[in-house]
Each structure stands twice: as C-alpha cells, then as structure tokens.
N, C-alpha and C. Protein backbone atom coordinates (compact mmCIF):
# COMPACT_ATOMS: atom_id res chain seq x y z
N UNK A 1 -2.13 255.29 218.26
CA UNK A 1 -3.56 255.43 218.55
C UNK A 1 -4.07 254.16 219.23
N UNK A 2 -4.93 254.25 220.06
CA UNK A 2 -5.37 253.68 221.18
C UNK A 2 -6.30 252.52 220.45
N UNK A 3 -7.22 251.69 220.36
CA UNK A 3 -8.11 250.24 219.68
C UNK A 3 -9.17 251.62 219.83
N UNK A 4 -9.69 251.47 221.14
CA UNK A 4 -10.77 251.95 221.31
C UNK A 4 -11.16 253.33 220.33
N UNK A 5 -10.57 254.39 220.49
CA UNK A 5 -10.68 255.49 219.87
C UNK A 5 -10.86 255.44 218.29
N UNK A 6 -9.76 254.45 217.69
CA UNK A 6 -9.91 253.77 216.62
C UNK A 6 -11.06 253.19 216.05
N UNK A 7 -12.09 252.23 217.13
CA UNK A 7 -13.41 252.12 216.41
C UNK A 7 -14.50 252.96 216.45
N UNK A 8 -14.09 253.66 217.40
CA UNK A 8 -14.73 254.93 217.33
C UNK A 8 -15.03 256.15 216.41
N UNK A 9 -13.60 256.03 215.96
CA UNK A 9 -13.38 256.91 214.35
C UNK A 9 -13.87 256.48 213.85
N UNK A 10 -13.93 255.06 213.60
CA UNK A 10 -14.10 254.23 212.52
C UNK A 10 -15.69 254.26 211.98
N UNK A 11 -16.30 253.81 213.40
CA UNK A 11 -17.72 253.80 213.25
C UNK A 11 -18.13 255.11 213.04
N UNK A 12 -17.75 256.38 213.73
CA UNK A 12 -18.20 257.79 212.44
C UNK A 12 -18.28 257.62 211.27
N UNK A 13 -16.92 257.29 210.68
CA UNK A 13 -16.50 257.44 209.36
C UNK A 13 -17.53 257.08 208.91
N UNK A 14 -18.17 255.64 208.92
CA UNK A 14 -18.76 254.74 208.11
C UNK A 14 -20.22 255.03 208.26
N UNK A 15 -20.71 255.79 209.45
CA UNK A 15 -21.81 256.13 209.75
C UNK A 15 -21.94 257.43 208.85
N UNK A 16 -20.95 258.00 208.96
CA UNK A 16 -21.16 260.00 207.97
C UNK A 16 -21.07 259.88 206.91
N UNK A 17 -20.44 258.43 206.20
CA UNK A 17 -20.08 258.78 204.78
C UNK A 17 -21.53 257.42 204.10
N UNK A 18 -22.46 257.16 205.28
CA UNK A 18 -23.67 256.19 204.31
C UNK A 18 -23.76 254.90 204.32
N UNK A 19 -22.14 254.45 204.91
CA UNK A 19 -22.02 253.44 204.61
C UNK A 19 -22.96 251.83 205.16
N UNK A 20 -23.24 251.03 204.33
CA UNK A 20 -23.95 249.89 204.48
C UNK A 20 -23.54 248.96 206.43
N UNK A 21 -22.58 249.17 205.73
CA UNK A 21 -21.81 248.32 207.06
C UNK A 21 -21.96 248.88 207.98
N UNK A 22 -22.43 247.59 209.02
CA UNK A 22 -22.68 248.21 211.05
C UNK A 22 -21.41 248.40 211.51
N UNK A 23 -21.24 249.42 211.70
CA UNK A 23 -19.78 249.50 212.87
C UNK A 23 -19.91 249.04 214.10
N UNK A 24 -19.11 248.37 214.53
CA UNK A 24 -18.57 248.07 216.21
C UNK A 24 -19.83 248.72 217.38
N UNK A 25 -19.49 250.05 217.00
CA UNK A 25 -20.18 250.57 218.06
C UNK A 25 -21.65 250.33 218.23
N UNK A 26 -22.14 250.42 216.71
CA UNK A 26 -23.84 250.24 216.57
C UNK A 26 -24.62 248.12 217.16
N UNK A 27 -22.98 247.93 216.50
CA UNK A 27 -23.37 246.16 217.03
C UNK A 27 -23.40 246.19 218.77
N UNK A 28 -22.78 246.82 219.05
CA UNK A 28 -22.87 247.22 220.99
C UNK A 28 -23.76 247.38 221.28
N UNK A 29 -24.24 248.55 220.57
CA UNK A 29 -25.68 249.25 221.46
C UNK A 29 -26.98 248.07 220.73
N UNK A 30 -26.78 247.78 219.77
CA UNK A 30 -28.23 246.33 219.70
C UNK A 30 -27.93 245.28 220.67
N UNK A 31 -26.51 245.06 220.91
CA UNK A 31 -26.61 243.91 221.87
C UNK A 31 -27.13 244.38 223.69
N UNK A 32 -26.54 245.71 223.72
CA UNK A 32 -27.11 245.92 225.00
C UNK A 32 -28.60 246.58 225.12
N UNK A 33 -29.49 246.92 224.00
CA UNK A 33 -30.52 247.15 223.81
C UNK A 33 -31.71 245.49 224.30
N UNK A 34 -30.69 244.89 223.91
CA UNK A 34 -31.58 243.62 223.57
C UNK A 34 -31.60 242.80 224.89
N UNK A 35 -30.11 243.40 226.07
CA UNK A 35 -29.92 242.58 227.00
C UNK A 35 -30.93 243.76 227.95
N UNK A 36 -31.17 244.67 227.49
CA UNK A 36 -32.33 245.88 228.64
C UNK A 36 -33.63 244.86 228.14
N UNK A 37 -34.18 244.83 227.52
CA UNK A 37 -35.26 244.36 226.46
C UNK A 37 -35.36 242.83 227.39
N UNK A 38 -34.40 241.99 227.34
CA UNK A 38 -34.93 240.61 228.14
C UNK A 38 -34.80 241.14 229.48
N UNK A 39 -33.27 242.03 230.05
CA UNK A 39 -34.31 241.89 231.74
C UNK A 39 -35.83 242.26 231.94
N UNK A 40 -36.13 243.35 231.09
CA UNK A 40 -37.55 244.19 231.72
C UNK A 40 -38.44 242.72 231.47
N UNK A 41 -38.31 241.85 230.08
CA UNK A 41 -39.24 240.81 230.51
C UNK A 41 -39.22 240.00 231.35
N UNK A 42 -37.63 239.31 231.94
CA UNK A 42 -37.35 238.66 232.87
C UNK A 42 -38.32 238.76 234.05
N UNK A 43 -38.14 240.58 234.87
CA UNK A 43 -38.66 241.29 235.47
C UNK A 43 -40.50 241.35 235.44
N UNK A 44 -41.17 241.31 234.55
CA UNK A 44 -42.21 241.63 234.34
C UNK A 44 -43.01 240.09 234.34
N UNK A 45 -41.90 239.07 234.07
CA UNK A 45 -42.82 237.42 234.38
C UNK A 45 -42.56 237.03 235.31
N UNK A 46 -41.66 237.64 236.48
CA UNK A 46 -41.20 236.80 237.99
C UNK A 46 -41.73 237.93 238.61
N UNK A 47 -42.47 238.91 238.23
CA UNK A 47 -43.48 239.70 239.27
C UNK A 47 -44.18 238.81 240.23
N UNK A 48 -43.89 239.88 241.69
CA UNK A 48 -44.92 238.37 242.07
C UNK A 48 -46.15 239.65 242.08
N UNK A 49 -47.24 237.84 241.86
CA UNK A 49 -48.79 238.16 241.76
C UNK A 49 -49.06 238.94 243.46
N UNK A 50 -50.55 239.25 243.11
CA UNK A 50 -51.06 239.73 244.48
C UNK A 50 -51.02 238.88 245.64
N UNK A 51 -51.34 238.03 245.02
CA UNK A 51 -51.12 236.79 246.11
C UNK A 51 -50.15 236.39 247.23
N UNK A 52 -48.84 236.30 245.72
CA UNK A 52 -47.84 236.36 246.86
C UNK A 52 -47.26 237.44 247.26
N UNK A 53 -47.47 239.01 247.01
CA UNK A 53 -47.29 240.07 247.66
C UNK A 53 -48.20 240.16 248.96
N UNK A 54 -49.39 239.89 248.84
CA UNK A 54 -50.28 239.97 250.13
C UNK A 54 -49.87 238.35 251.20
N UNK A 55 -49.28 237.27 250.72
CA UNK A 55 -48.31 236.19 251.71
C UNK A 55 -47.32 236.71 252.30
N UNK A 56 -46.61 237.66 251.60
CA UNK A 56 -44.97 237.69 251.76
C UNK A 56 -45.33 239.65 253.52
N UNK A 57 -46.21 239.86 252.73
CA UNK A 57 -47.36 241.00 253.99
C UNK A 57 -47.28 240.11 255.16
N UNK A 58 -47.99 239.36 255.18
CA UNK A 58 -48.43 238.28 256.36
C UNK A 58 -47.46 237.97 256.92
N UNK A 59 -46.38 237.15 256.22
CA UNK A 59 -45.00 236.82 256.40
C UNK A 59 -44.41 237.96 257.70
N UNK A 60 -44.28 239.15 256.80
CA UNK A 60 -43.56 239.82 257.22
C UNK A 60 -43.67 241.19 258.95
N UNK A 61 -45.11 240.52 258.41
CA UNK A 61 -46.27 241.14 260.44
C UNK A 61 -45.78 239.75 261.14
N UNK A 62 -45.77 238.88 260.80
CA UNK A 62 -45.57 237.54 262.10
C UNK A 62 -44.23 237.20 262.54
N UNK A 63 -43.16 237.73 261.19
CA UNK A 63 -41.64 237.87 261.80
C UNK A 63 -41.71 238.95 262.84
N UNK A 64 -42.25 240.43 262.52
CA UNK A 64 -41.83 241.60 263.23
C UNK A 64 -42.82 241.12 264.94
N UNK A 65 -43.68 240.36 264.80
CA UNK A 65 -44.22 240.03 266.28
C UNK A 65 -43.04 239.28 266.68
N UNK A 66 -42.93 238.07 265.69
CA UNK A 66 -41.98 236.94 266.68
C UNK A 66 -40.52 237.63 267.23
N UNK A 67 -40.31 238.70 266.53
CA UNK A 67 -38.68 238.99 266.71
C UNK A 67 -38.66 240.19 267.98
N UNK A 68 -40.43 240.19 268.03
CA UNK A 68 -41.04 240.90 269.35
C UNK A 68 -40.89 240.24 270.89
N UNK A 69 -40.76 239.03 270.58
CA UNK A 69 -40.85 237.89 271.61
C UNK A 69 -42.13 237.05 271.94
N UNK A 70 -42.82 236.98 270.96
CA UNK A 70 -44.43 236.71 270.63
C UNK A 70 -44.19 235.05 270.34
N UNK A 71 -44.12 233.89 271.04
CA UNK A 71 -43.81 232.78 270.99
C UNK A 71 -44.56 232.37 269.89
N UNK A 72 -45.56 232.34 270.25
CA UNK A 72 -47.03 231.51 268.77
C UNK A 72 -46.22 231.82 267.55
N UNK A 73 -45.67 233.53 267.60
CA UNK A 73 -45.99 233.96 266.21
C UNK A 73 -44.27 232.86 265.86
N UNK A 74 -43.43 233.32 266.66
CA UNK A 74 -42.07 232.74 266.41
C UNK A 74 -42.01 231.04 265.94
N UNK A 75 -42.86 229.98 266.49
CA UNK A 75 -43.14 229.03 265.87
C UNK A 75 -44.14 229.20 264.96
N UNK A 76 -44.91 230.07 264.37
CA UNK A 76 -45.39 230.15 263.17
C UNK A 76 -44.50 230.20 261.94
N UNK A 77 -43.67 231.14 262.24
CA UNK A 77 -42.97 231.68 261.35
C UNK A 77 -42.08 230.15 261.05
N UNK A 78 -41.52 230.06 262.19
CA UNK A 78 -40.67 228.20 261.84
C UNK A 78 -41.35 227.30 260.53
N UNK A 79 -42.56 226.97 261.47
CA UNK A 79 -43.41 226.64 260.27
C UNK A 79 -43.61 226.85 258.80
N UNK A 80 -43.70 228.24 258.67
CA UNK A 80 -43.81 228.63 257.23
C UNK A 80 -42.37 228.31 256.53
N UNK A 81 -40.79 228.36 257.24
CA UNK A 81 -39.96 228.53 256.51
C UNK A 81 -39.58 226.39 256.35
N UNK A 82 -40.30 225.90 257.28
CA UNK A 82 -40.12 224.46 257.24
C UNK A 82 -40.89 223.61 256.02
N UNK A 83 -42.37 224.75 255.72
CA UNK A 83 -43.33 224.64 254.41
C UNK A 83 -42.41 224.66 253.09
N UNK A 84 -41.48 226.00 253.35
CA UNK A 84 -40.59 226.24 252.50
C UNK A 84 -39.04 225.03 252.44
N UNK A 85 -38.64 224.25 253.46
CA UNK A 85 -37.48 223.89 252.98
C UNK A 85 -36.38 224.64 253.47
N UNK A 86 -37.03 225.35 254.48
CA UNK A 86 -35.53 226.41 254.87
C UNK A 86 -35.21 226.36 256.07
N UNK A 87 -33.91 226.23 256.22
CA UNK A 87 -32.81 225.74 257.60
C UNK A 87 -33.30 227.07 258.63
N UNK A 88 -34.39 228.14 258.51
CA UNK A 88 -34.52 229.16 259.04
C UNK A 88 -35.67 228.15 259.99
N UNK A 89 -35.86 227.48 259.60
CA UNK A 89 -37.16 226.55 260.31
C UNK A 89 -36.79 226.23 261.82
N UNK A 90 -35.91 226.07 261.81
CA UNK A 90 -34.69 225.32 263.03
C UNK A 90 -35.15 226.26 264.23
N UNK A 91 -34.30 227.74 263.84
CA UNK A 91 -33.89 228.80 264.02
C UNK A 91 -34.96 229.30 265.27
N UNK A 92 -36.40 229.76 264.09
CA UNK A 92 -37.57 230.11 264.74
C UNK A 92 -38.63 228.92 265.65
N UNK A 93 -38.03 227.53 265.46
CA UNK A 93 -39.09 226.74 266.30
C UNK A 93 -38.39 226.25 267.33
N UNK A 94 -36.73 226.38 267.66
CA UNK A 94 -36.12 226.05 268.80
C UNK A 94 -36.19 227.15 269.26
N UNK A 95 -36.23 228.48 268.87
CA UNK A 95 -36.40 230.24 269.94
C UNK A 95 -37.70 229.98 270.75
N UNK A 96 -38.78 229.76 270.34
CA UNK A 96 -40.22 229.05 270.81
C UNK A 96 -39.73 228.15 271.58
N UNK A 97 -39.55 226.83 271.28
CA UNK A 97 -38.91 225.64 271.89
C UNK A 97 -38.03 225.91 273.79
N UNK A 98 -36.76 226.73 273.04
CA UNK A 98 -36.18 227.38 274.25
C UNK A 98 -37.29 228.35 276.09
N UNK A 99 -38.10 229.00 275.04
CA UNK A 99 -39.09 229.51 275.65
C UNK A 99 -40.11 228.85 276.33
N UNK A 100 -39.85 227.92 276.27
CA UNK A 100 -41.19 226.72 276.72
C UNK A 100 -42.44 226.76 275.94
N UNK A 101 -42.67 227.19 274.70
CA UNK A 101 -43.69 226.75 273.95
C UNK A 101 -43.78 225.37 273.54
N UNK A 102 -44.80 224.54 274.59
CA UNK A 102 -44.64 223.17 274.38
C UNK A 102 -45.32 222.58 273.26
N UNK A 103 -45.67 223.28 271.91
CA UNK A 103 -45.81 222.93 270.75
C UNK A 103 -44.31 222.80 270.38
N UNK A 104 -43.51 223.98 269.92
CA UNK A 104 -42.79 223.51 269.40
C UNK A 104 -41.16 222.63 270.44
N UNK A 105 -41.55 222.64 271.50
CA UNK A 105 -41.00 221.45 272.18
C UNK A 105 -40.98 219.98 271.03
N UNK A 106 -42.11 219.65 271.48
CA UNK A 106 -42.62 218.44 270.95
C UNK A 106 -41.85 218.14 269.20
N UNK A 107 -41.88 219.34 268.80
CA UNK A 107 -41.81 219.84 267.20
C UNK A 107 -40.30 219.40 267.42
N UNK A 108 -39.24 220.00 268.01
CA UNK A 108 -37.83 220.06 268.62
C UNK A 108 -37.58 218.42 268.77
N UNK A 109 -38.83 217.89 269.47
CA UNK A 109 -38.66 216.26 270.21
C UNK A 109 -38.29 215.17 268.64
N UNK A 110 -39.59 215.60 267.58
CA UNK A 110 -39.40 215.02 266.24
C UNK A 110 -37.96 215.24 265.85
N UNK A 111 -38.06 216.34 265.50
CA UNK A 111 -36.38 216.30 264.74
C UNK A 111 -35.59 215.83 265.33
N UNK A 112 -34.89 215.57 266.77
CA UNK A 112 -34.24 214.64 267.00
C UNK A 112 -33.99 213.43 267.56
N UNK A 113 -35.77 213.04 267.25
CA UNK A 113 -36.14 211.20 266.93
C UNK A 113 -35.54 210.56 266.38
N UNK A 114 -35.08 209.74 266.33
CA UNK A 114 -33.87 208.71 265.31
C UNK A 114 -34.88 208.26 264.39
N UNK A 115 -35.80 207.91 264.46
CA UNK A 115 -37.06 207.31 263.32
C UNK A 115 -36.92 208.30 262.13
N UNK A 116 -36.57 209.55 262.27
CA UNK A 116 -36.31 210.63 261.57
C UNK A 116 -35.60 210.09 260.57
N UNK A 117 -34.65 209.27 260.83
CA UNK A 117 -32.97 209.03 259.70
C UNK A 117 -33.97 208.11 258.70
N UNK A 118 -35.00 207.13 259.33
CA UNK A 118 -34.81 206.49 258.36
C UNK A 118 -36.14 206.83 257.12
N UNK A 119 -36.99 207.88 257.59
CA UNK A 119 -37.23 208.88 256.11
C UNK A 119 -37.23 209.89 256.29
N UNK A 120 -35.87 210.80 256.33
CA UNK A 120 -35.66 211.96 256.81
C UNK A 120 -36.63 213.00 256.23
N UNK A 121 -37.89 213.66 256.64
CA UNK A 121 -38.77 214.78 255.82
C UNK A 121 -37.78 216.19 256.13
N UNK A 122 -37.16 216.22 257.01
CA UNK A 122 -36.30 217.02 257.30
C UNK A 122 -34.87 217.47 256.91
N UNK A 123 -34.20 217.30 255.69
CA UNK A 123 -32.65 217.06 255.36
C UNK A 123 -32.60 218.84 255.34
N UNK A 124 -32.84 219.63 255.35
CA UNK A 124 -32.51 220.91 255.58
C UNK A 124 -32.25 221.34 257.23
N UNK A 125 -32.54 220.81 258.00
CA UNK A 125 -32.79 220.56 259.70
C UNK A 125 -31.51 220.09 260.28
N UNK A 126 -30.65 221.27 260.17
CA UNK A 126 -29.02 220.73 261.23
C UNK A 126 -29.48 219.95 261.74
N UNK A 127 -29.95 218.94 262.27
CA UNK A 127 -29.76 218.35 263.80
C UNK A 127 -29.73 216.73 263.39
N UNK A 128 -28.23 216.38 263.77
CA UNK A 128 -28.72 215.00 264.49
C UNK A 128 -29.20 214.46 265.14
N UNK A 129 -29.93 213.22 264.99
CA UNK A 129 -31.31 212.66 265.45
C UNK A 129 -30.36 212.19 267.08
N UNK A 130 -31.02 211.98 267.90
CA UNK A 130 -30.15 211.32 268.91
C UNK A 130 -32.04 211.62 269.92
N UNK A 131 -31.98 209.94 270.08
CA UNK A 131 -33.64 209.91 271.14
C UNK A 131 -33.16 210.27 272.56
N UNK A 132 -32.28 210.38 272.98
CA UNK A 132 -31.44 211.01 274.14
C UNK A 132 -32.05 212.33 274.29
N UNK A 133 -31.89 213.30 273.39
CA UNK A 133 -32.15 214.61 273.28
C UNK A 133 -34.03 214.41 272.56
N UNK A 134 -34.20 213.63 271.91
CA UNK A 134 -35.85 213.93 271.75
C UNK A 134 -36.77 213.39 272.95
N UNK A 135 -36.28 212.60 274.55
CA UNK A 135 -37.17 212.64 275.16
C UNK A 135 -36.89 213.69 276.13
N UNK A 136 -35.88 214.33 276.06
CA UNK A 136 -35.61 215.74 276.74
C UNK A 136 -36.58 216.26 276.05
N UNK A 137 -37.25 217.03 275.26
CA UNK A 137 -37.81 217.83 274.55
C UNK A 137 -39.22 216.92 274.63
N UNK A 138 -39.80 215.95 274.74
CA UNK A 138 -41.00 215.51 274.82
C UNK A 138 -41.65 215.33 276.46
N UNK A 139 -40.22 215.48 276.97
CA UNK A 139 -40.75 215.18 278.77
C UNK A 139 -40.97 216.82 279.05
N UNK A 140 -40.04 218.19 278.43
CA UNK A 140 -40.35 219.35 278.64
C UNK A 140 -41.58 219.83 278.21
N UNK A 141 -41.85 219.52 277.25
CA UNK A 141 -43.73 219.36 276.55
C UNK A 141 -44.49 219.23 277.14
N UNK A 142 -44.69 217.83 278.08
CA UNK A 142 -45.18 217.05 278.74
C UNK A 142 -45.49 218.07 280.38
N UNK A 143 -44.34 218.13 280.48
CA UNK A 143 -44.13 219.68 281.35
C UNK A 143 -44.96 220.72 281.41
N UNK A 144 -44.64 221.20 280.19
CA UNK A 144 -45.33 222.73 279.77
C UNK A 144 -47.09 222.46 279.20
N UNK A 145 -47.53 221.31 279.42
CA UNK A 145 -48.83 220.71 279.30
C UNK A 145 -49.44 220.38 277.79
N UNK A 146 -48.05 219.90 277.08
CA UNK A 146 -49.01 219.26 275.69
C UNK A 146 -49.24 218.20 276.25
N UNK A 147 -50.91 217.77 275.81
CA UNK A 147 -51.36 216.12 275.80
C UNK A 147 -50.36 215.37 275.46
N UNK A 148 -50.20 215.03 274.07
CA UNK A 148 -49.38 213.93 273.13
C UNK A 148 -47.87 213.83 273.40
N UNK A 149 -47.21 214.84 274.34
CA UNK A 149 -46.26 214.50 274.75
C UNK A 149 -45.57 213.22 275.03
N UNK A 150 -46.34 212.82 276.32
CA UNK A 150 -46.00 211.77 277.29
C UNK A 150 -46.35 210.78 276.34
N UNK A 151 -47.00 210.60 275.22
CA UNK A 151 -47.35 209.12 274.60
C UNK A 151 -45.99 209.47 273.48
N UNK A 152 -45.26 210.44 273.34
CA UNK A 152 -44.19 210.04 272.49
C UNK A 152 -42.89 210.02 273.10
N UNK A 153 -42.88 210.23 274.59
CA UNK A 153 -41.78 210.08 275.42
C UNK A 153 -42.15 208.50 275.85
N UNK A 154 -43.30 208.49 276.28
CA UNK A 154 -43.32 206.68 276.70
C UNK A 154 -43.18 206.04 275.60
N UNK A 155 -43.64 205.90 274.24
CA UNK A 155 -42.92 205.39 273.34
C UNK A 155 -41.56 205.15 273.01
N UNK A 156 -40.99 206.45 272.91
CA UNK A 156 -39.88 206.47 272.58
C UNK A 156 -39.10 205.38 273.92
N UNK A 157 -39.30 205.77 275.02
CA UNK A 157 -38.51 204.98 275.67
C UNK A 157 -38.72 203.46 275.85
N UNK A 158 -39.80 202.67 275.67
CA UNK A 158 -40.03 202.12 275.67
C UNK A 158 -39.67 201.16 274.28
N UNK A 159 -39.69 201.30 273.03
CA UNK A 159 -39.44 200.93 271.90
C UNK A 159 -37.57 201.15 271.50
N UNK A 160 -37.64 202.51 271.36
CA UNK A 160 -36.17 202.95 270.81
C UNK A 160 -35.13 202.85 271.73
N UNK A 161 -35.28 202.77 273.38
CA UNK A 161 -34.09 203.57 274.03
C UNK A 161 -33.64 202.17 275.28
N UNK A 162 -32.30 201.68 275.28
CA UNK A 162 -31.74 201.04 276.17
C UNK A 162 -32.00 201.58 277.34
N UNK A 163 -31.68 200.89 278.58
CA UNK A 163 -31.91 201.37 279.61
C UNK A 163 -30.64 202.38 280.07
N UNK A 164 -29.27 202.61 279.81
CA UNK A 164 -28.46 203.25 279.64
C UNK A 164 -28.38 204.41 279.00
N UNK A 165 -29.40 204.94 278.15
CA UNK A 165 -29.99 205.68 276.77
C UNK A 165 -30.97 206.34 277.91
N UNK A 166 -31.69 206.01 278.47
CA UNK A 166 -32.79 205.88 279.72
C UNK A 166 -32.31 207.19 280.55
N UNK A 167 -31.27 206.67 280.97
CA UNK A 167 -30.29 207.05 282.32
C UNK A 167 -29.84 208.21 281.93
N UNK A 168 -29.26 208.35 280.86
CA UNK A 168 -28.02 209.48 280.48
C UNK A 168 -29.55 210.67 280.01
N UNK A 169 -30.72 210.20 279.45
CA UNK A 169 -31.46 211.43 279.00
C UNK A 169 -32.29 211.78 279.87
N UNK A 170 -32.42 211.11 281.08
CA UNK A 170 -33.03 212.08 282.28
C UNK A 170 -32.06 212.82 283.16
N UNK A 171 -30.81 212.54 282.71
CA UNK A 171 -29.39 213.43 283.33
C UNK A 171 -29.31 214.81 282.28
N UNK A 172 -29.86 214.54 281.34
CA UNK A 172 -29.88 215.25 280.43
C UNK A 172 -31.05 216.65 280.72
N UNK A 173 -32.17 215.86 280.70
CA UNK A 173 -33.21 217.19 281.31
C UNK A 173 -32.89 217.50 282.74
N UNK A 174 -32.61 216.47 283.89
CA UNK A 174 -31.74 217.53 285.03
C UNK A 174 -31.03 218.13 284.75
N UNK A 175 -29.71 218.23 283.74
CA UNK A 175 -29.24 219.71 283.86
C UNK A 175 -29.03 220.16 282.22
N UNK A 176 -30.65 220.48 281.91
CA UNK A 176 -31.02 221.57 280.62
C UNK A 176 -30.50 222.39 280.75
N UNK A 177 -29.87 223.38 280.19
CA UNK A 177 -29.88 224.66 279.47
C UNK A 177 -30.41 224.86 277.93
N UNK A 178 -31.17 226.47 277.89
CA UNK A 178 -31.23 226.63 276.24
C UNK A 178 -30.28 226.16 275.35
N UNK A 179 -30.78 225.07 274.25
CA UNK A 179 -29.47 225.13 273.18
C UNK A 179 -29.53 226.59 272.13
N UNK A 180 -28.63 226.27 271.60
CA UNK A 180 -28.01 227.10 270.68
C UNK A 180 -29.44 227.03 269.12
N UNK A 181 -29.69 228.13 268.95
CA UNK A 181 -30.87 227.94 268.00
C UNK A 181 -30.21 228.53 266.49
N UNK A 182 -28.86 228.93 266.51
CA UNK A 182 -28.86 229.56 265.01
C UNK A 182 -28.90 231.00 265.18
N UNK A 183 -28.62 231.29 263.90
CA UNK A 183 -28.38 233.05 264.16
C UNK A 183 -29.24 233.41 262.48
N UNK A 184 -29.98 234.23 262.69
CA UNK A 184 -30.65 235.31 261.42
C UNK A 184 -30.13 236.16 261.51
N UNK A 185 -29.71 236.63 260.11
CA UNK A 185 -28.84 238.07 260.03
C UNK A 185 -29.95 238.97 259.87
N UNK A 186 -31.46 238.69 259.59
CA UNK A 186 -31.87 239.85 259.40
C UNK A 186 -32.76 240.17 260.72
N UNK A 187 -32.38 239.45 261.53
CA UNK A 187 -33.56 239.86 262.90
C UNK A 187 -32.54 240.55 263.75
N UNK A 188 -33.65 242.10 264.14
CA UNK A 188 -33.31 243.14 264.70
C UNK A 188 -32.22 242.92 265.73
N UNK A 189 -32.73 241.81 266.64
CA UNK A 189 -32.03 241.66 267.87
C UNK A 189 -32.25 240.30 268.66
N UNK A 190 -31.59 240.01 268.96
CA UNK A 190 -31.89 238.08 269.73
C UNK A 190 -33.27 237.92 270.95
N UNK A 191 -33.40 236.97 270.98
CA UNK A 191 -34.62 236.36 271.16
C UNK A 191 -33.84 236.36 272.50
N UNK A 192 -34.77 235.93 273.44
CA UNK A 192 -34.95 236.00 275.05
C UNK A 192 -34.76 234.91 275.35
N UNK A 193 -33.49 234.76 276.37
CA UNK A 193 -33.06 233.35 276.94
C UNK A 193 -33.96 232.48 277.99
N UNK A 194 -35.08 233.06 278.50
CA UNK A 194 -36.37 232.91 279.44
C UNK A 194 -36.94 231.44 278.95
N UNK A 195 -36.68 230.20 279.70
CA UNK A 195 -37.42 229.41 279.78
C UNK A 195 -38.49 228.59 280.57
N UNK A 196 -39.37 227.92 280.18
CA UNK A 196 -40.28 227.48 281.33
C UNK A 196 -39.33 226.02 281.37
N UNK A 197 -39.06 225.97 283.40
CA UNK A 197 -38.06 224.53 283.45
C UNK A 197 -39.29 223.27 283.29
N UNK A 198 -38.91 222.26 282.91
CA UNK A 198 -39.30 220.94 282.91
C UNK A 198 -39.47 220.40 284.33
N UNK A 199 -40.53 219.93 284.67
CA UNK A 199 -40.60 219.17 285.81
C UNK A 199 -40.75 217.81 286.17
C-alpha cells in the first residue's frame, strides 16, 4: 500500500470512529485554508487606491500616444519612469531625443555630462558619461531651438573639454546617426527613425 492512500484511510478511520486526534489530511486543509485567508488579505492591502488606479489611467493614454509617435507624450512618459527609478527612462527620452525633441536632447546632453559621475542622480541610466557625446546632444538642442542649450554646450566646452575632446565631438555631430535607445517588450511596435539634423 501506497503512504498516500494510507493517510487517507487513516484520516477516515479516525474521523468515522470520533476520534480526538487531527488526521494528516484535516492538518492540510487548515494549513491551506489559512494560506487562502493571508493571500485574500495580502490582496485586499496592496489594492491600489483610486488614486493610483486613476495615475496608472494617465500612465497608460500617454504610453499608447507616445508608442503613436507623439514626441511630447514619449518624453513624458521618460519622465515619469525616471520619477520612478526605471532604466525605461532611457528608452522613452532618447526615442524623443532621436526625433529631435530638443527638450529631451538637452535631457540626453545631462546624462552623458561627466559632472554626472561625480553625484550620479542617475545610477539606473545605462549610459556612460563621456562630454564628447553630451555636447553632441546640447549643440543638437541648440539646433532644434532650446534657449539653455548653447549655455551648456559653451560651458561644457569651455570648463570640462580639452581642445582634442573639442575636435573629436564636433566630428562627432558631423557624422550623427540615431543611437540605439533600448528595446520595451511591451510596446506595440518601434518608434520612427526620423530625425531633425543638427546644424
């Protein structure tokens, strides 16, 4: 005879004939009674409130624009996941970035400021800092007509960057291409390689 079948008898027996003692089987069903019993509370205190059901709403209209090709909304969304701490931040403000939204240009220019390393607000943010590649991204800004551009490209070069450093990052915006922004598994379909060039 088999264990199982065995406590199975067993726990009849002791159940038909009165007996005091919990059988096997009855100690099972309180323990999995009790493990239904904490998820539903688990469940019922990590509800989210209205609040964040009517955020996660919002959230979820400004992804389905940005993944529309809706630039604003696509560096919005960056934003919110950068609020959050999430490497998705990258993702959605270099797709913008790529596009010539010279907000998040500029945004692109920060993260790979070297001033960055030394209080990184960013440690979720692939990118090594290199001011090579952040006055590429502040002269394309500058380009695409943000004000504050040009005062963080003339800075930067002026303070941070050798004259060799100089040389190699205006070789650098002569021959731009889109970088590589990351991949979301949950967006429908890729973002549009269409950029405005730097002049």
């Amino acid at each position: 005879m088999k264990r199982i079948p065995y406590l199975l008898a067993l726990s009849f027996v002791l159940t038909s004939s009165g007996c005091l003692v919990s059988p096997p089987v009855m100690i099972a069903a309180d323990v999995m009674s009790a493990a239904i019993k904490a998820g539903a509370d688990y469940a019922e205190k990590n509800k989210p409130t209205p609040e964040e059901r009517w955020e996660q709403s919002k959230l979820d209209r400004l992804t389905r624009r940005a993944n529309d090709g809706d630039l604003d909304a696509q560096y919005q969304v960056g934003l919110v996941h950068q609020a959050a701490s999430s490497g998705k931040a990258k993702v959605w403000v270099c797709r913008a970035a790529n596009n010539g939204l010279a907000r998040a240009q500029v945004h692109m220019g920060h993260w790979y400021n070297e001033d960055r390393k030394q209080e990184d607000l960013w440690p979720f943010i692939d990118i090594r800092p290199d001011n090579r590649d952040a006055f590429v991204w502040y002269s394309m800004a500058e380009a695409n007509g943000d004000m504050f551009a040009g005062n963080f490209r003339k800075n930067l070069s002026h303070e941070s960057m050798s004259p060799d450093d100089l040389v190699e990052a205006q070789n650098r915006l002569s021959r731009w291409k889109p970088v590589y922004c990351g991949f979301l598994a949950s967006t429908s379909r890729p973002s549009s390689d269409g950029v405005a060039s730097a002049r």
